[in-house]
Protein backbone atom coordinates (compact mmCIF):
# COMPACT_ATOMS: atom_id res chain seq x y z
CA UNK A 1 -64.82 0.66 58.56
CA UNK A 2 -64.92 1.96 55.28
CA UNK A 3 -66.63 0.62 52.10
CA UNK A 4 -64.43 -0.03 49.06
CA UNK A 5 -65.58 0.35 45.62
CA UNK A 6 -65.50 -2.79 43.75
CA UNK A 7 -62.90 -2.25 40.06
CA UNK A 8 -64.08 -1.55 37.39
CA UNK A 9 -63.70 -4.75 35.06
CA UNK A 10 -61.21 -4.94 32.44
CA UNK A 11 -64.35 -5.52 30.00
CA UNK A 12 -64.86 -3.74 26.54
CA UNK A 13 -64.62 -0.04 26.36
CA UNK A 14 -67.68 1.35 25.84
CA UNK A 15 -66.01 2.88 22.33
CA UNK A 16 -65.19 -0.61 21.50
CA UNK A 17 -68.45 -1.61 21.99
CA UNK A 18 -70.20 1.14 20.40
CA UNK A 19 -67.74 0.39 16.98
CA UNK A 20 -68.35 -2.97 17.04
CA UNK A 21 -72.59 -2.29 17.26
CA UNK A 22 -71.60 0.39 14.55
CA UNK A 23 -70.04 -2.28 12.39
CA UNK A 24 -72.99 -4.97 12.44
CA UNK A 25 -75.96 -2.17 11.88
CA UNK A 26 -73.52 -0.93 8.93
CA UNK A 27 -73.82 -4.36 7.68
CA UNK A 28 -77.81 -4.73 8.22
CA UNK A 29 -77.76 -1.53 6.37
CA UNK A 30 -78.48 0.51 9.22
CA UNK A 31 -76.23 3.01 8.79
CA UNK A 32 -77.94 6.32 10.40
CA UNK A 33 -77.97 4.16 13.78
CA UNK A 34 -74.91 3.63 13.17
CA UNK A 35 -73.52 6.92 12.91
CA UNK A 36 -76.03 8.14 15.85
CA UNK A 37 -74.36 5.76 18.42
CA UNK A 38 -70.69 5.91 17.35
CA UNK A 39 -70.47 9.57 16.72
CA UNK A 40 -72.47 9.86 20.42
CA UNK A 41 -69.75 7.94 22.48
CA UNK A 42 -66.50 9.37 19.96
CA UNK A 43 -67.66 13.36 21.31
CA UNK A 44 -67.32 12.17 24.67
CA UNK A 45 -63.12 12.15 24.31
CA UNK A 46 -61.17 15.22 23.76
CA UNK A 47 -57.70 13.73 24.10
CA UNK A 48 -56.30 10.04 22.83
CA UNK A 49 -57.38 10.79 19.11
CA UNK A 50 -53.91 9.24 17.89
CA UNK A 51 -55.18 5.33 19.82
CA UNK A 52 -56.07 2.53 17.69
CA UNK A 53 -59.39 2.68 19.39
CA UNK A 54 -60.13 6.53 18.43
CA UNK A 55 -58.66 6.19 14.76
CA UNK A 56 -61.15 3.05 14.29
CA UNK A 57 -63.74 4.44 15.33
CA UNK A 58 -63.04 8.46 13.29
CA UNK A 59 -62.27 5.78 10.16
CA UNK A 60 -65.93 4.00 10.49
CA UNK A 61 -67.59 7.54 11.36
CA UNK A 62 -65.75 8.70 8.25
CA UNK A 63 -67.68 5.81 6.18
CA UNK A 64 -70.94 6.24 7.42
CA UNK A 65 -71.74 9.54 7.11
């Protein structure tokens, strides 16, 4: 009998939550950490760049640097 692979869980994105860690270190003035994490997980796509989630998180990038 074969093992099966539990789903993976409908959670946050990891791009979600890397914008919305983004988002309170921008506000705690934090903003190199900041930029370091988002811009870390945003290089990991090279497709999608016209989803909500993608333009969010290029907008924030855009702020921060």
């Amino acid at each position: 009998m074969q093992s099966r692979r539990k789903p993976v869980s409908s959670g946050p994105s990891p791009l979600r939550a890397a914008t919305s860690l983004a988002r309170l270190w921008q506000s705690q003035d934090k903003r190199q950490n900041a930029y370091e994490l988002l811009a870390s997980v945003y290089e990991w796509f090279t497709e999608g760049f016209d989803t909500a989630d993608l333009k969010e998180a290029k907008g924030l990038l855009d702020v921060l640097i």
